[in-house]
PDB file of N, CA and C in Angstrom:
ATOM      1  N   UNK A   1      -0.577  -3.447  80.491  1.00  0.00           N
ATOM      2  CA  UNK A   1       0.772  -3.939  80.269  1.00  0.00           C
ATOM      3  C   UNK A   1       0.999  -5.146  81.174  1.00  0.00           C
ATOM      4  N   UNK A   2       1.235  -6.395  80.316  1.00  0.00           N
ATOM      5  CA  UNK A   2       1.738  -7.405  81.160  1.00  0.00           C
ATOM      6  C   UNK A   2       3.035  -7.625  81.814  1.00  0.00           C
ATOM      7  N   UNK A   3       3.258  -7.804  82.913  1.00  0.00           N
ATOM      8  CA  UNK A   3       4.809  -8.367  83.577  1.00  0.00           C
ATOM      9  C   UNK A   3       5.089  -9.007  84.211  1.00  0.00           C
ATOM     10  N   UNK A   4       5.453  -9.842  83.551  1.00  0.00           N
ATOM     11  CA  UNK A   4       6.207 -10.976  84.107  1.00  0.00           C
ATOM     12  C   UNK A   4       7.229 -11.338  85.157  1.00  0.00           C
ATOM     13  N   UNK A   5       7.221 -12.646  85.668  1.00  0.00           N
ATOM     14  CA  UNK A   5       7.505 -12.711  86.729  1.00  0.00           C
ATOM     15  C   UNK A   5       9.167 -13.226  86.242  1.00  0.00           C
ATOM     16  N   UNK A   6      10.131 -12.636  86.500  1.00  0.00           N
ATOM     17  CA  UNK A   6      11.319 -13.519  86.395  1.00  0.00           C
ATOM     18  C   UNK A   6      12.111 -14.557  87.186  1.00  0.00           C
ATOM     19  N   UNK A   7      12.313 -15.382  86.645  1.00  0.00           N
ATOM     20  CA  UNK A   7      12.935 -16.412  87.563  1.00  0.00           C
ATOM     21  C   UNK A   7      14.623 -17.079  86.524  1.00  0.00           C
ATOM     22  N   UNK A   8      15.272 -17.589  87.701  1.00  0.00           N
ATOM     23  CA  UNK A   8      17.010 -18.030  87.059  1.00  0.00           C
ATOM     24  C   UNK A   8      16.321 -19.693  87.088  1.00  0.00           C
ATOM     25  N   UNK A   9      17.087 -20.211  86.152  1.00  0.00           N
ATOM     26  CA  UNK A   9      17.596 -21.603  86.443  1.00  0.00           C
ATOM     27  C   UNK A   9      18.535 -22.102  87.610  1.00  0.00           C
ATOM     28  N   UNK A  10      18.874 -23.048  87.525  1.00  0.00           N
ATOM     29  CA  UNK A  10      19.873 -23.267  88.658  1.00  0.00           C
ATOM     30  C   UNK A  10      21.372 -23.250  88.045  1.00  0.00           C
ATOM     31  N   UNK A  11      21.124 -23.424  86.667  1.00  0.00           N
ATOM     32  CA  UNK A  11      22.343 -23.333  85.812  1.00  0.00           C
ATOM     33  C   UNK A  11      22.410 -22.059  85.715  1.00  0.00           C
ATOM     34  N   UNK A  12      21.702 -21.231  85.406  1.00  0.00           N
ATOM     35  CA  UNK A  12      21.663 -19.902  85.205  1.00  0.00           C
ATOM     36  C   UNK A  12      22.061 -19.728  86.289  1.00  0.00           C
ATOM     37  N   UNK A  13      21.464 -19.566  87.829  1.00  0.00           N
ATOM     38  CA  UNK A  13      22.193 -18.689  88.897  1.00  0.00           C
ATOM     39  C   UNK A  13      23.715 -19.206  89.458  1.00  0.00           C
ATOM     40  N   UNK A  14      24.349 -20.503  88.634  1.00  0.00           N
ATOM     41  CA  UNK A  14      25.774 -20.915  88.753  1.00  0.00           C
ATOM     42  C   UNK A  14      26.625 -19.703  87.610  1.00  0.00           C
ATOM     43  N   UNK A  15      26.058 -19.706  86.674  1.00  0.00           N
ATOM     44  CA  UNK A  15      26.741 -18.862  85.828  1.00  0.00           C
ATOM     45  C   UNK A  15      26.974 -17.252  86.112  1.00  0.00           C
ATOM     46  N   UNK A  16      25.833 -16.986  86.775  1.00  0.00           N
ATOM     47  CA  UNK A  16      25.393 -15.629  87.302  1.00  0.00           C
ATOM     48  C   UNK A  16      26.643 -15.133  88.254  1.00  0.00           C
ATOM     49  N   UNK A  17      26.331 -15.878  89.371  1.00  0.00           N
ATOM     50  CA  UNK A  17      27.638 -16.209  90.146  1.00  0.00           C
ATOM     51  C   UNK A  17      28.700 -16.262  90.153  1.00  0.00           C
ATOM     52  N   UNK A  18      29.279 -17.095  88.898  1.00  0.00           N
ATOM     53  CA  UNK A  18      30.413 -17.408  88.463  1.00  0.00           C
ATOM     54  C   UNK A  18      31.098 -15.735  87.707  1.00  0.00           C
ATOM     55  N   UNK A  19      29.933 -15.589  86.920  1.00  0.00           N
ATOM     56  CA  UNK A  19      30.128 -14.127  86.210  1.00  0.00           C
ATOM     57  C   UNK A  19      30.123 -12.734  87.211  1.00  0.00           C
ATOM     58  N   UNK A  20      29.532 -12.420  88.401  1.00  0.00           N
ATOM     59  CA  UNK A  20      29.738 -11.907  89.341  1.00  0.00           C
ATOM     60  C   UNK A  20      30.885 -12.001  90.008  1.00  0.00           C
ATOM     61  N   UNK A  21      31.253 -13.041  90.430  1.00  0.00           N
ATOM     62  CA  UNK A  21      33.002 -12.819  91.138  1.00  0.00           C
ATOM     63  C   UNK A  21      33.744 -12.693  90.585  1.00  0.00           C
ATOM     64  N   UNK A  22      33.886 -12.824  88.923  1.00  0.00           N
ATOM     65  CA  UNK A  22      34.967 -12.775  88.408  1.00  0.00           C
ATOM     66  C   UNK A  22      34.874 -11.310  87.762  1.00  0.00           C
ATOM     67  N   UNK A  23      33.938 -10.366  87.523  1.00  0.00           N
ATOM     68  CA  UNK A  23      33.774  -9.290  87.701  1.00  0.00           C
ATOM     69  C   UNK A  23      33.993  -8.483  89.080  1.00  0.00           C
ATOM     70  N   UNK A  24      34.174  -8.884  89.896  1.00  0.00           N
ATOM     71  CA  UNK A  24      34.239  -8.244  91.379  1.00  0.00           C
ATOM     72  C   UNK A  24      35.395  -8.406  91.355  1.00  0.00           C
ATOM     73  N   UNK A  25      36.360  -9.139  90.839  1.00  0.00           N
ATOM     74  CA  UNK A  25      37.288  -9.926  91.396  1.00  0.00           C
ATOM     75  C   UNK A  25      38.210  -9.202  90.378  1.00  0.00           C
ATOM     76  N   UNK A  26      37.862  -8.622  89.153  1.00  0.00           N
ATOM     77  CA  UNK A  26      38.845  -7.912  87.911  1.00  0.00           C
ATOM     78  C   UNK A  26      38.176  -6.289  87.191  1.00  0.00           C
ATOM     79  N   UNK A  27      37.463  -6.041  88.694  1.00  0.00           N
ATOM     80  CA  UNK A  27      37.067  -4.688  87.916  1.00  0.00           C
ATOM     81  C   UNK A  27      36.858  -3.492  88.843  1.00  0.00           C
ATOM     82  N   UNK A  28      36.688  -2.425  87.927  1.00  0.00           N
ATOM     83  CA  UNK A  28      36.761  -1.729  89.557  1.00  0.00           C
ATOM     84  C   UNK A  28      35.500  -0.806  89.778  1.00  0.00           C
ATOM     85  N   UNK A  29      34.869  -0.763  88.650  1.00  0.00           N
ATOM     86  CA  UNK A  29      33.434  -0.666  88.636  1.00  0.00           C
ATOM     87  C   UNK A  29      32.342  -1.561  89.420  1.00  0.00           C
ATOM     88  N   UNK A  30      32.132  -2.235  91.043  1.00  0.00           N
ATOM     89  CA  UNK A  30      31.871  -2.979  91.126  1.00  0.00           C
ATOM     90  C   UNK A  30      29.915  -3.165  90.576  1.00  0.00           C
ATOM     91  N   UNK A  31      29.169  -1.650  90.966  1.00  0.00           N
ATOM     92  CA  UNK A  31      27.721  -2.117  90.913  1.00  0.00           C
ATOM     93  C   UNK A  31      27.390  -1.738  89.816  1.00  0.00           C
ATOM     94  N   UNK A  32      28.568  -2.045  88.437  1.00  0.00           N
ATOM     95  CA  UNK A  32      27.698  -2.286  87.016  1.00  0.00           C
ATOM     96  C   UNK A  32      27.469  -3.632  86.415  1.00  0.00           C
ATOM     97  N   UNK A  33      27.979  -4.618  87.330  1.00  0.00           N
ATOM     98  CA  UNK A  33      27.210  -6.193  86.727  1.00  0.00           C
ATOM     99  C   UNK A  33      25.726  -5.730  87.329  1.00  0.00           C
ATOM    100  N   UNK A  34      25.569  -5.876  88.607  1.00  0.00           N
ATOM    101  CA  UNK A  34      24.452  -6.007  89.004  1.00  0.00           C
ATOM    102  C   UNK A  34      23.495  -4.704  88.417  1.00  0.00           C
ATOM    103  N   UNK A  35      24.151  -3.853  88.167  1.00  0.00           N
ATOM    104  CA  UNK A  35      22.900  -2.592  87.238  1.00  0.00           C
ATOM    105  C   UNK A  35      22.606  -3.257  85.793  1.00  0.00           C
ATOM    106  N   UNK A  36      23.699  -3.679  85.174  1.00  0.00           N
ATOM    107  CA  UNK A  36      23.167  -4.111  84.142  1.00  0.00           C
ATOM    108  C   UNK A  36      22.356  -5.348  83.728  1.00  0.00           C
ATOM    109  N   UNK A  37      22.490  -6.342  84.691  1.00  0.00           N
ATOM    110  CA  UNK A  37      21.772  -7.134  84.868  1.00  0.00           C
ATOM    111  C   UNK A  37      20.205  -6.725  85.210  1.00  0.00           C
ATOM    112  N   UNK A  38      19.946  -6.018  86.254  1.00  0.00           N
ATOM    113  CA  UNK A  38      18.866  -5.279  86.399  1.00  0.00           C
ATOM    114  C   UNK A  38      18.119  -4.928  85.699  1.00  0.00           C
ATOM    115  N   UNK A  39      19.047  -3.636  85.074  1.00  0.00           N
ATOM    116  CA  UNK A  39      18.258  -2.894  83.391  1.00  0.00           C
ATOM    117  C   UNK A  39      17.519  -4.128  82.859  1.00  0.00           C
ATOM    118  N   UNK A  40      18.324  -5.057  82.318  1.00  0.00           N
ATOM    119  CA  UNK A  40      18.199  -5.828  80.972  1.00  0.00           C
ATOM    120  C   UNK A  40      16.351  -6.717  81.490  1.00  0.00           C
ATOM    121  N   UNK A  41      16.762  -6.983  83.002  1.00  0.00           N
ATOM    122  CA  UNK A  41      15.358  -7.666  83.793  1.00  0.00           C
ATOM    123  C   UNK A  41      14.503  -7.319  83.756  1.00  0.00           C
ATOM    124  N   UNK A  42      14.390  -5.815  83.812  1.00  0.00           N
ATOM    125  CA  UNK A  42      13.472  -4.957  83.670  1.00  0.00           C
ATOM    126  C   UNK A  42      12.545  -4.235  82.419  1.00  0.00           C
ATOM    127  N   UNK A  43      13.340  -4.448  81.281  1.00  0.00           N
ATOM    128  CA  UNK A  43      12.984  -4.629  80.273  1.00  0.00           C
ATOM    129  C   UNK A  43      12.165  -5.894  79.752  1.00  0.00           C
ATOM    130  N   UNK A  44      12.941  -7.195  79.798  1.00  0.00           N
ATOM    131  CA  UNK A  44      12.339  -8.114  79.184  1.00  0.00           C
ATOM    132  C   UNK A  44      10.896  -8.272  80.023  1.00  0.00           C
ATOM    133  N   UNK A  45      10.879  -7.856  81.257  1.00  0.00           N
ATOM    134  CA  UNK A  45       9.790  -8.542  82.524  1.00  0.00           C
ATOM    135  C   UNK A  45       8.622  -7.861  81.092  1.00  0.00           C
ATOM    136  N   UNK A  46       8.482  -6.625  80.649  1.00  0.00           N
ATOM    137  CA  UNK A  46       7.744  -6.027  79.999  1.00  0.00           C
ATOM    138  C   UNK A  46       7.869  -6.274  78.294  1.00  0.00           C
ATOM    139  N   UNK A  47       9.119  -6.206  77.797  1.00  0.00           N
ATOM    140  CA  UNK A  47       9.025  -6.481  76.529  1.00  0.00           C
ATOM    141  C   UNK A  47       9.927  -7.448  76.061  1.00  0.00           C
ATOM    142  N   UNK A  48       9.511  -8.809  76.463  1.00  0.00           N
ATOM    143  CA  UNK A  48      10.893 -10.121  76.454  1.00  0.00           C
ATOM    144  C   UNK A  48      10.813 -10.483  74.928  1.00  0.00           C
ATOM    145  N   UNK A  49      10.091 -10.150  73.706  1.00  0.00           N
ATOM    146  CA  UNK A  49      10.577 -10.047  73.194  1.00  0.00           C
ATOM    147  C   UNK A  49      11.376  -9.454  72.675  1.00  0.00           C
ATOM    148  N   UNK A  50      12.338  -8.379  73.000  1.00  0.00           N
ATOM    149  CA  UNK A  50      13.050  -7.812  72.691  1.00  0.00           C
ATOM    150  C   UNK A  50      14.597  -8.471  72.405  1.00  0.00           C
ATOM    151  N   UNK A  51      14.917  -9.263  72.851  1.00  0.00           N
ATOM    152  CA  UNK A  51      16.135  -9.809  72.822  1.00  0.00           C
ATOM    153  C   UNK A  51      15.954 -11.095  71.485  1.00  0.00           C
ATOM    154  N   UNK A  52      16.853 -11.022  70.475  1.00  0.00           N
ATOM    155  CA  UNK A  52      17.109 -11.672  69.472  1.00  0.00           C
ATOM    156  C   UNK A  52      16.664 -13.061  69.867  1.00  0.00           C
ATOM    157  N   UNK A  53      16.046 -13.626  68.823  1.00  0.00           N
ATOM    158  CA  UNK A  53      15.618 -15.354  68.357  1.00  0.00           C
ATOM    159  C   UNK A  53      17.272 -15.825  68.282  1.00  0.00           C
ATOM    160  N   UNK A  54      17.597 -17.219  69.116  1.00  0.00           N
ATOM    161  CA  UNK A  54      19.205 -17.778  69.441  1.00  0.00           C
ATOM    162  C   UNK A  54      18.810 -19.144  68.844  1.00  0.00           C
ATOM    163  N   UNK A  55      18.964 -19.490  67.223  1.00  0.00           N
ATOM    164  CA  UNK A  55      18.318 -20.415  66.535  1.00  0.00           C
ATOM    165  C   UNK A  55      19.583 -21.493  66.826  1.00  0.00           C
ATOM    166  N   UNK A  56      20.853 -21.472  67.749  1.00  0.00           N
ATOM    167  CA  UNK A  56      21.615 -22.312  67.822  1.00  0.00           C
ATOM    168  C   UNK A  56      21.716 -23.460  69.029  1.00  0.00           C
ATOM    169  N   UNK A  57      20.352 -23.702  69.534  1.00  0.00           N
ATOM    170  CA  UNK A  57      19.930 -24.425  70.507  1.00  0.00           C
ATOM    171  C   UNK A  57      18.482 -25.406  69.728  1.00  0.00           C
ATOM    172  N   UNK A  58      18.373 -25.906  70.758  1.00  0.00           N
ATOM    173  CA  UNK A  58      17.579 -27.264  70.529  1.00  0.00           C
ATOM    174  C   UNK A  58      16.609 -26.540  71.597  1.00  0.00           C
ATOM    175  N   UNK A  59      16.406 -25.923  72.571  1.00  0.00           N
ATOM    176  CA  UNK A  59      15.382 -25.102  73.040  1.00  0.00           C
ATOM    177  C   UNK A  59      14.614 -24.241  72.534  1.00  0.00           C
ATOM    178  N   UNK A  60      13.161 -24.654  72.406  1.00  0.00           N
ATOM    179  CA  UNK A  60      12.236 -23.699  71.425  1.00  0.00           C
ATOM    180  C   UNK A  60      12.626 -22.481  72.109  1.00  0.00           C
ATOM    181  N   UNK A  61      12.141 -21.529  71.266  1.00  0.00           N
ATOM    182  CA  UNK A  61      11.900 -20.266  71.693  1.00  0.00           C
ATOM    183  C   UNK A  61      13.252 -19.432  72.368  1.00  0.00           C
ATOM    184  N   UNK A  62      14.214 -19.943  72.256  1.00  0.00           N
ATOM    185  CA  UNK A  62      15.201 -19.261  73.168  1.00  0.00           C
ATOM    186  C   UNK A  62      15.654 -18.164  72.542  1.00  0.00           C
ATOM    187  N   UNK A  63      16.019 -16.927  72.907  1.00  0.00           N
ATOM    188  CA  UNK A  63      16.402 -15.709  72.619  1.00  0.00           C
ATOM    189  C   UNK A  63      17.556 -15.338  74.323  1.00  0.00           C
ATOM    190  N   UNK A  64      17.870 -14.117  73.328  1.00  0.00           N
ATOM    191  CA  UNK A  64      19.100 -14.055  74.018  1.00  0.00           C
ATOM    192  C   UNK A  64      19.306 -12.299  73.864  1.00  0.00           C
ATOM    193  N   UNK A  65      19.975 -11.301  75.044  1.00  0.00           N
ATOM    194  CA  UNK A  65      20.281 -10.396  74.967  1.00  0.00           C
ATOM    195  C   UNK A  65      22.014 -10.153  75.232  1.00  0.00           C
ATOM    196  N   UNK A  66      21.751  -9.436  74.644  1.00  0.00           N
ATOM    197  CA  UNK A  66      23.685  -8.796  74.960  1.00  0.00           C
ATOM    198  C   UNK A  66      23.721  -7.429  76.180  1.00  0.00           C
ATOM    199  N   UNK A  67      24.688  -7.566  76.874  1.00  0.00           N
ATOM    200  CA  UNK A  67      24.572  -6.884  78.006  1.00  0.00           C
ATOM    201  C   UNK A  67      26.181  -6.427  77.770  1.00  0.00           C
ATOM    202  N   UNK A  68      26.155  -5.082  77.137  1.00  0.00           N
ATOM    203  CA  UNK A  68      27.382  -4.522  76.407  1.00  0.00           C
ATOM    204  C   UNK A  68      28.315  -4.167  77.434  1.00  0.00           C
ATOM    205  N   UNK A  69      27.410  -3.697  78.403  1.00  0.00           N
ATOM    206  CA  UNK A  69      28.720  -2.934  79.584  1.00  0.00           C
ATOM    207  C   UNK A  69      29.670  -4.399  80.209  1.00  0.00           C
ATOM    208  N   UNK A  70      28.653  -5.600  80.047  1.00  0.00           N
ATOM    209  CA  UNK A  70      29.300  -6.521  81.421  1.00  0.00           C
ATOM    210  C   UNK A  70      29.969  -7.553  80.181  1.00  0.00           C
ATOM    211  N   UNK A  71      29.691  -6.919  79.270  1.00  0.00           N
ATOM    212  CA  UNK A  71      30.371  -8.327  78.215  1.00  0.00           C
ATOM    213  C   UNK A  71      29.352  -9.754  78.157  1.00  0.00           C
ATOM    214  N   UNK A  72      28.723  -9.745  78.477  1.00  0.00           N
ATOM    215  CA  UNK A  72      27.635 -10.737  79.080  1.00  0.00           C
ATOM    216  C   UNK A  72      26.802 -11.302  77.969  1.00  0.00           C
ATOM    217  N   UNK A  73      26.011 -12.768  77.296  1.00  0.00           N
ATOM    218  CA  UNK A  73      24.903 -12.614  76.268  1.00  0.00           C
ATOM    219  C   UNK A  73      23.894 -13.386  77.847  1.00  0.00           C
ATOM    220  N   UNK A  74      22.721 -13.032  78.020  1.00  0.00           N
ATOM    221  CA  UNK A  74      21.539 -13.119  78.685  1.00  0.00           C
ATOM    222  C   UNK A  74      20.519 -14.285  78.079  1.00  0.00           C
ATOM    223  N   UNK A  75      20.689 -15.490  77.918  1.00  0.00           N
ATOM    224  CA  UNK A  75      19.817 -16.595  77.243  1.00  0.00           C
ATOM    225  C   UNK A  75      18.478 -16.603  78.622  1.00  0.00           C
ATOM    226  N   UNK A  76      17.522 -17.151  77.260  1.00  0.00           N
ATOM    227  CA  UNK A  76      16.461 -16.950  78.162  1.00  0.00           C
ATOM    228  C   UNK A  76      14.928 -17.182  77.360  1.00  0.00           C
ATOM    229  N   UNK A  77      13.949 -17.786  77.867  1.00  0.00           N
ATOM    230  CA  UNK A  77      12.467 -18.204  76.951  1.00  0.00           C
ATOM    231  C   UNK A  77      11.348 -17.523  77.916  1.00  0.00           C
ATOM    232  N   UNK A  78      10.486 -17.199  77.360  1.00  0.00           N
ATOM    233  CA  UNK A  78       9.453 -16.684  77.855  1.00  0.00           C
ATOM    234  C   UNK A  78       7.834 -17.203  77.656  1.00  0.00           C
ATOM    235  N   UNK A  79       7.026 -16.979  78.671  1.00  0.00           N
ATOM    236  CA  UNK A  79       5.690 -17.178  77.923  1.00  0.00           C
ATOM    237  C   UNK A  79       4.734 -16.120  78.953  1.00  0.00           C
ATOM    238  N   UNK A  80       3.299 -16.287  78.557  1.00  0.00           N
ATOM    239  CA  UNK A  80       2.635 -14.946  79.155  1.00  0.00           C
ATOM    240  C   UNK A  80       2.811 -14.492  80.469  1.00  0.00           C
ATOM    241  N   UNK A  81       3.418 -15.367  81.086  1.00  0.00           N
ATOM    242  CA  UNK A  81       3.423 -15.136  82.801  1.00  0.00           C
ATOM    243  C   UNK A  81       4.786 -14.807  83.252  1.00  0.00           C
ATOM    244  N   UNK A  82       6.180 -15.553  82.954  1.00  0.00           N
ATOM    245  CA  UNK A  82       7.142 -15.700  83.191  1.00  0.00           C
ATOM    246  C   UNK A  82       8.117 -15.367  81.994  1.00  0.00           C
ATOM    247  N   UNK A  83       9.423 -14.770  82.492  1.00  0.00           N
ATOM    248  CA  UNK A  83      10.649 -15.097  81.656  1.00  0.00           C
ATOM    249  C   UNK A  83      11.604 -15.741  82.621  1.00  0.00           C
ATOM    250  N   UNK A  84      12.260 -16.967  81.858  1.00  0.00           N
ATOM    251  CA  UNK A  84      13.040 -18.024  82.189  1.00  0.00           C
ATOM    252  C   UNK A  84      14.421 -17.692  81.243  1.00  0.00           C
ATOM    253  N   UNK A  85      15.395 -17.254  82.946  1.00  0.00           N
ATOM    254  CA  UNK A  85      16.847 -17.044  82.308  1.00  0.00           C
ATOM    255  C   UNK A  85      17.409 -18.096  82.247  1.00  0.00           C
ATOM    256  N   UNK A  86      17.568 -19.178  81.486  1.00  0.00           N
ATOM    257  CA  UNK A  86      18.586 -20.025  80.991  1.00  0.00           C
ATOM    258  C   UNK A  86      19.937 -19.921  81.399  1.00  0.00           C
ATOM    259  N   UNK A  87      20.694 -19.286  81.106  1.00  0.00           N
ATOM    260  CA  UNK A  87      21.999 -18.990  81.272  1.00  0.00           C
ATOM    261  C   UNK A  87      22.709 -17.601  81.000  1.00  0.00           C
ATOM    262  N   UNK A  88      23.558 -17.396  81.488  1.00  0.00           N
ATOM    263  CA  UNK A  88      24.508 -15.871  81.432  1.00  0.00           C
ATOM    264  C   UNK A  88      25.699 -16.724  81.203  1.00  0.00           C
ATOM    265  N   UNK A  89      26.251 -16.121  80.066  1.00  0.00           N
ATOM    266  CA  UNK A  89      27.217 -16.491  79.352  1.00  0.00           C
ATOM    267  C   UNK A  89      28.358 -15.276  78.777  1.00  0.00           C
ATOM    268  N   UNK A  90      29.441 -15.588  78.845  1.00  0.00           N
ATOM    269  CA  UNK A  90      30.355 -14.011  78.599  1.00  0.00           C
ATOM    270  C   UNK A  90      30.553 -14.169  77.104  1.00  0.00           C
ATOM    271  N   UNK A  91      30.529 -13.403  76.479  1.00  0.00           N
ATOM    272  CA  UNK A  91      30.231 -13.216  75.057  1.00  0.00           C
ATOM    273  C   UNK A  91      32.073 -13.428  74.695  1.00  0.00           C
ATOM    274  N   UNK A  92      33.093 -12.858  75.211  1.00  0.00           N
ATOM    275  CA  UNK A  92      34.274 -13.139  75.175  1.00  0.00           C
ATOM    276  C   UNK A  92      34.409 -14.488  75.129  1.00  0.00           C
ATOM    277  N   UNK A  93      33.693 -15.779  75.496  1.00  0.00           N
ATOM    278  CA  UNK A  93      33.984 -16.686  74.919  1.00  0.00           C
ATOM    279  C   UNK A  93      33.724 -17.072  73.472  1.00  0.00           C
ATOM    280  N   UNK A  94      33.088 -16.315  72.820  1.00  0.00           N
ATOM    281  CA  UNK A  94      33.057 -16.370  70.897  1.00  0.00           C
ATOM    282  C   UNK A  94      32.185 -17.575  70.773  1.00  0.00           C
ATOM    283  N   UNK A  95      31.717 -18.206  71.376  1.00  0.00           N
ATOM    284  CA  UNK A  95      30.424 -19.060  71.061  1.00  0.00           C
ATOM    285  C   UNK A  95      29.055 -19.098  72.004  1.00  0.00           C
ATOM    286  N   UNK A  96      28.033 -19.366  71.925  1.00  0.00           N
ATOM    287  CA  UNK A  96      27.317 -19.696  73.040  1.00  0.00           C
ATOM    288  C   UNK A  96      27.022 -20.728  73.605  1.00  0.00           C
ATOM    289  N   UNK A  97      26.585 -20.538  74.547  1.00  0.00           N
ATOM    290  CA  UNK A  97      26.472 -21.709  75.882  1.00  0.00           C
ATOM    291  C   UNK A  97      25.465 -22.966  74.974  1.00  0.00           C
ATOM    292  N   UNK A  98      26.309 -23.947  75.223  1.00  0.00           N
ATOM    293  CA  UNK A  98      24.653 -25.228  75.020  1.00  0.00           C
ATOM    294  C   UNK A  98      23.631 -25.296  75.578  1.00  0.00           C
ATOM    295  N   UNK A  99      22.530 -24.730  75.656  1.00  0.00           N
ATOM    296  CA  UNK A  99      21.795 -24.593  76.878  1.00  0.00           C
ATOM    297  C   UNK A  99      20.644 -26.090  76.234  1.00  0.00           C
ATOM    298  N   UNK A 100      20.081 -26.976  77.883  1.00  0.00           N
ATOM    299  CA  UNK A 100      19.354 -27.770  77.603  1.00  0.00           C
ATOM    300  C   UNK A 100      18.083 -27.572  77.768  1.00  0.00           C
ATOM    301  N   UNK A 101      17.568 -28.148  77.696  1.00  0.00           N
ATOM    302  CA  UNK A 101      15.606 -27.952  78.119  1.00  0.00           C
ATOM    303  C   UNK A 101      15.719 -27.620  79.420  1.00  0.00           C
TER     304      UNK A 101
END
């Protein structure tokens, strides 16, 4: 079984962030961003394809998971070594993020 190494963007760990305090900041559940974030890491590290093909970008390969508890969609590309999180985006905004190369 291969697993991969995960790594954030820098856009990604602004969003991460951004999505973390404002969950800390309006909830009272505080360690289910960071569990669910976790889970979802832990999965793809092993089976990144699992999260849906996101054909609404100009980035090959980008797929994307939904992270139901945090409201969250998880953008993100992979190849044999690595998965590359793109961006965390709150699905309550009704569209997704533009993400660039």
């Amino acid at each position: 079984m291969n697993r991969r190494r995960i790594r954030f963007t820098a856009t990604a760990q602004r969003h991460a962030q951004r999505e973390k305090e404002w969950w800390l900041a309006n909830r009272d559940e505080k360690a289910v961003f960071a569990d669910e974030i976790e889970h979802a890491l832990q999965i793809l590290e092993i089976l990144p394809a699992a999260g849906s093909k996101y054909g609404q970008s100009r980035t090959p390969g980008l797929r994307r998971v939904y992270l139901e508890k945090i409201d969250c969609h998880l953008y993100y590309t992979f190849d044999d070594s690595e998965v590359l999180v793109r961006a965390l985006w709150g699905a309550r905004r009704r569209r997704g993020h533009k993400i660039h190369h």
